[in-house]
N, C-alpha and C. Protein backbone atom coordinates (compact mmCIF):
# COMPACT_ATOMS: atom_id res chain seq x y z
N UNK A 1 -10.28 32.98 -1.68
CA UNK A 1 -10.61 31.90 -0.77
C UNK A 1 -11.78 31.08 -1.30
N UNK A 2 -12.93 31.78 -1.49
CA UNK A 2 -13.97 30.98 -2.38
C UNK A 2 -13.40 30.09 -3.28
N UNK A 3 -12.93 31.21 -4.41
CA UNK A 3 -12.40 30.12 -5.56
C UNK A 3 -11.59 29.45 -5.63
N UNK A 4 -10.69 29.06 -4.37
CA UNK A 4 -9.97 28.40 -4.38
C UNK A 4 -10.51 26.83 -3.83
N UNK A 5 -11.13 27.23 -3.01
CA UNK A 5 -12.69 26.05 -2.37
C UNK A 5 -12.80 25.53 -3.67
N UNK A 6 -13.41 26.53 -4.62
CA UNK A 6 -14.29 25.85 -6.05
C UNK A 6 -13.38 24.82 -6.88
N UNK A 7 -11.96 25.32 -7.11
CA UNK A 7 -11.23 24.90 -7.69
C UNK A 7 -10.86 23.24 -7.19
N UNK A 8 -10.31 23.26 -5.87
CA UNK A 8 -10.26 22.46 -5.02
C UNK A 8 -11.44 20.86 -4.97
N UNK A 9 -12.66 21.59 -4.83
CA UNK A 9 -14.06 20.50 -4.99
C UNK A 9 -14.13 20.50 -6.24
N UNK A 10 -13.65 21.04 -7.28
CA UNK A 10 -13.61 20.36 -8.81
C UNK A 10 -12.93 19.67 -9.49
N UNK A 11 -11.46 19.85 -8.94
CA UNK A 11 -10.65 18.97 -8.76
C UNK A 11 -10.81 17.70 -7.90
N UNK A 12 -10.79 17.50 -6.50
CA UNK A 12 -11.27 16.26 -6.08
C UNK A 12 -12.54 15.31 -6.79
N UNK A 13 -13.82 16.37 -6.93
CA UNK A 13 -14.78 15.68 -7.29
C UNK A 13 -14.91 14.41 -7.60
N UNK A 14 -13.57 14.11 -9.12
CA UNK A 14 -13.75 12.78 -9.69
C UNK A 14 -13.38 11.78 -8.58
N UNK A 15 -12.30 12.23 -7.68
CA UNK A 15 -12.23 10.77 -7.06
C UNK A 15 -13.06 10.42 -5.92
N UNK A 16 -13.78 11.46 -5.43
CA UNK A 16 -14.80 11.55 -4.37
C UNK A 16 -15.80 10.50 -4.92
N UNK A 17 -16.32 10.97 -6.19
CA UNK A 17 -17.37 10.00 -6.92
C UNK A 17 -16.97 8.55 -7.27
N UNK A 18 -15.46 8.35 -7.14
CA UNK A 18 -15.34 6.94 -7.84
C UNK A 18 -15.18 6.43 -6.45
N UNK A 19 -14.94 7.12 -4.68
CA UNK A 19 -14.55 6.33 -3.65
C UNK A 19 -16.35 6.15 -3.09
N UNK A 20 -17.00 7.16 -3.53
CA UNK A 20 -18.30 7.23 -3.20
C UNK A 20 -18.94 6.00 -3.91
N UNK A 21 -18.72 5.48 -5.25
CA UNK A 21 -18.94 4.62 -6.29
C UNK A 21 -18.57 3.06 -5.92
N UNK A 22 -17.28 3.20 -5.02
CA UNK A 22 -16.57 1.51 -4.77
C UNK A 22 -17.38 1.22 -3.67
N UNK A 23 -18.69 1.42 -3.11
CA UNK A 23 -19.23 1.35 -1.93
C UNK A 23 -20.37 0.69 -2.57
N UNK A 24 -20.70 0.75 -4.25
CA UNK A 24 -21.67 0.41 -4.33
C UNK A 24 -22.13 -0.81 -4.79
N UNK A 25 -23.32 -1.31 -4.61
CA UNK A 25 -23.93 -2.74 -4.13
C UNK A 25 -24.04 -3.41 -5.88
N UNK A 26 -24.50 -2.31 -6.73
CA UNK A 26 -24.41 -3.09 -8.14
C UNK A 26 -23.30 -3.28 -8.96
N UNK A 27 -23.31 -4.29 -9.31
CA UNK A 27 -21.67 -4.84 -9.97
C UNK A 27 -21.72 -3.70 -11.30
N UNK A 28 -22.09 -2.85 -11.56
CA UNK A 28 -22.13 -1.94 -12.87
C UNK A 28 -21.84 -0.49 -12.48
N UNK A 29 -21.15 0.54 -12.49
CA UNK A 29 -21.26 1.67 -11.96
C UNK A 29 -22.42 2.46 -11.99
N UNK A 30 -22.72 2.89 -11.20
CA UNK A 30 -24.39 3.42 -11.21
C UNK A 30 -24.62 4.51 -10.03
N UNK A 31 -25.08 5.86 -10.93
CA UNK A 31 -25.52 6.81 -10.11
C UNK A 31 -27.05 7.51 -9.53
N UNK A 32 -27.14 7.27 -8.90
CA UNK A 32 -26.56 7.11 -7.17
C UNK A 32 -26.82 5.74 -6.96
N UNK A 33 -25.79 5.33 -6.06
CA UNK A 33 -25.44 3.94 -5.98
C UNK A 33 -26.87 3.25 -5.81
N UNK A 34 -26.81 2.19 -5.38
CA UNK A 34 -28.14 1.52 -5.33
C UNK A 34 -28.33 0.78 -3.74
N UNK A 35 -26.81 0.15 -3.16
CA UNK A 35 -26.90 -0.06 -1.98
C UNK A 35 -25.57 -0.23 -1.30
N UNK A 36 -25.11 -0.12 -0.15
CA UNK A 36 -23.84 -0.34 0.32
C UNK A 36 -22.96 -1.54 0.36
N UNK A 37 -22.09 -1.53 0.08
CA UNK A 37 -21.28 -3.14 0.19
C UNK A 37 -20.15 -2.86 0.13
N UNK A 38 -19.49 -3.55 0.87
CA UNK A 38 -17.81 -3.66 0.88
C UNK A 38 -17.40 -5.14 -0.10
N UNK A 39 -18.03 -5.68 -0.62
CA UNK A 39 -17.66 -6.76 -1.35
C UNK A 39 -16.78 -6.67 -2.32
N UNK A 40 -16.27 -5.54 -2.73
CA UNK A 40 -15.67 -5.14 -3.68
C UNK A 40 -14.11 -5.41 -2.80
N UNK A 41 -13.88 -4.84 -1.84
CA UNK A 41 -12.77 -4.52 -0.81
C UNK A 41 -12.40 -6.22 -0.61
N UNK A 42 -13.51 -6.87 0.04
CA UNK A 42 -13.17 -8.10 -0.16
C UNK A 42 -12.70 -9.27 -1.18
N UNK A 43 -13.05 -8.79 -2.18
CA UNK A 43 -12.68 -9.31 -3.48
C UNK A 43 -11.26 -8.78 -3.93
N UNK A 44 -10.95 -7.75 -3.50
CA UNK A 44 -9.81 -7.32 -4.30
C UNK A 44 -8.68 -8.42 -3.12
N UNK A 45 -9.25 -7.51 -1.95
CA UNK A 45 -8.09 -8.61 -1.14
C UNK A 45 -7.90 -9.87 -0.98
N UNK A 46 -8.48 -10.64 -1.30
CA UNK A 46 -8.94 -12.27 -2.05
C UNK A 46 -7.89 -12.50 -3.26
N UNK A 47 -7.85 -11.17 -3.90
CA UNK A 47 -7.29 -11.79 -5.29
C UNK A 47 -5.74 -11.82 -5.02
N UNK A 48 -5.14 -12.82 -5.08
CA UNK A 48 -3.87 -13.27 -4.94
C UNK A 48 -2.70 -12.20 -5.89
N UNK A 49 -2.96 -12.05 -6.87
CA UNK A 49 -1.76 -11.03 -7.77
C UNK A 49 -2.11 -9.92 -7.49
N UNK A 50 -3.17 -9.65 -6.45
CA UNK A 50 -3.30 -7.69 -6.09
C UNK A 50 -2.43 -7.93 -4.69
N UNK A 51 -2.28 -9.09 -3.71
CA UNK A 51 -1.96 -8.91 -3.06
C UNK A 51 -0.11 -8.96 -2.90
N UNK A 52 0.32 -9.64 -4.32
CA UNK A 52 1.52 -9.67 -4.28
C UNK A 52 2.12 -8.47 -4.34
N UNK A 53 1.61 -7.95 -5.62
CA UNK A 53 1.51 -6.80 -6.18
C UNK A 53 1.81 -5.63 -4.80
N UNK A 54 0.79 -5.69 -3.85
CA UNK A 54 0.85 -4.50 -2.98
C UNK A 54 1.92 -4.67 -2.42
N UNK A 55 2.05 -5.85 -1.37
CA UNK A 55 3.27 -6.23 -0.84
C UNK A 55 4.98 -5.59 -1.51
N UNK A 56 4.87 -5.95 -3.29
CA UNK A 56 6.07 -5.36 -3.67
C UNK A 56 5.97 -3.86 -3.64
N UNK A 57 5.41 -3.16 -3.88
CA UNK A 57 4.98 -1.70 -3.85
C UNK A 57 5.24 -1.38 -2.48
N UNK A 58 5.12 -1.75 -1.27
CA UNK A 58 5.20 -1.85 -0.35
C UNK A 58 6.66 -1.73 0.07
N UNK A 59 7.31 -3.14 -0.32
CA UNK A 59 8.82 -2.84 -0.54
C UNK A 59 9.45 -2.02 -1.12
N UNK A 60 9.40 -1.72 -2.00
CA UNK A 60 9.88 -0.75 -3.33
C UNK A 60 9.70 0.92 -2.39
N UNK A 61 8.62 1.44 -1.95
CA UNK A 61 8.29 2.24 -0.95
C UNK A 61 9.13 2.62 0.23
N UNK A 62 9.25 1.42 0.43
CA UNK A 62 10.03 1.30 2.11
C UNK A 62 12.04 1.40 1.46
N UNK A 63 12.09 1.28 0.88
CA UNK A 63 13.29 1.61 -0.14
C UNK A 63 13.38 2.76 -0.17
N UNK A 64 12.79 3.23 -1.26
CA UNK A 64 12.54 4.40 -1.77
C UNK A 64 12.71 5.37 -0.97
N UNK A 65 11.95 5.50 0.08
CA UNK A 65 11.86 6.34 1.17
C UNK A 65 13.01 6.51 2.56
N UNK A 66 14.20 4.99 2.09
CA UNK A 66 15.08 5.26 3.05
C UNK A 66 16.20 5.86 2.47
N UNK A 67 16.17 5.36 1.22
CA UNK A 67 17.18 6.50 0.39
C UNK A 67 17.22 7.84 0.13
N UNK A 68 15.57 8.12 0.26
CA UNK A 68 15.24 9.42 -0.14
C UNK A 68 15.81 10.30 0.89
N UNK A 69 15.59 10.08 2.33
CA UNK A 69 15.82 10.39 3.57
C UNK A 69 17.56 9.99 3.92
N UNK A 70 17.81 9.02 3.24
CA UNK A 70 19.55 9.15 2.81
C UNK A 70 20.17 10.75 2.47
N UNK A 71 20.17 10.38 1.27
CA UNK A 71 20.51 11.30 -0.09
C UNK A 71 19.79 12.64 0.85
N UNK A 72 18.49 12.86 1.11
CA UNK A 72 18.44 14.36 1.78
C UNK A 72 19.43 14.44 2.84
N UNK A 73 19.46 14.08 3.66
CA UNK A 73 20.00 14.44 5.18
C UNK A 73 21.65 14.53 4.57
């Protein structure tokens, strides 16, 4: 049970640190952050080819997942 905890928080770790990281205020990655900002969040959703982008992924998803649920049942 311990080591499975250990294994678990060593595994996540990296992405804990990079969601802990997109919060932060300096445009450079930097540990420990320096200040809070969502500007990053706003910028991505601003950018026009991330948003197409999601939208098709989105579709492709919603596909994916009715066939999948096809083909099983």
């Amino acid at each position: 049970s311990c080591f499975l905890t250990l294994v678990l928080l060593f595994t996540a770790a990296p992405i804990l640190i990079v969601i802990a990281n997109s919060f932060n205020a300096s445009p450079f990655s930097q540990w420990p952050p320096t200040g809070f900002t969502l500007k990053w969040y706003a910028d991505v959703i601003d950018h026009q080819p991330f948003r197409s982008g999601f939208v098709n992924s989105l579709k492709v998803s919603i596909v994916a997942t009715i066939c999948a649920t096809v083909l099983g049942t």
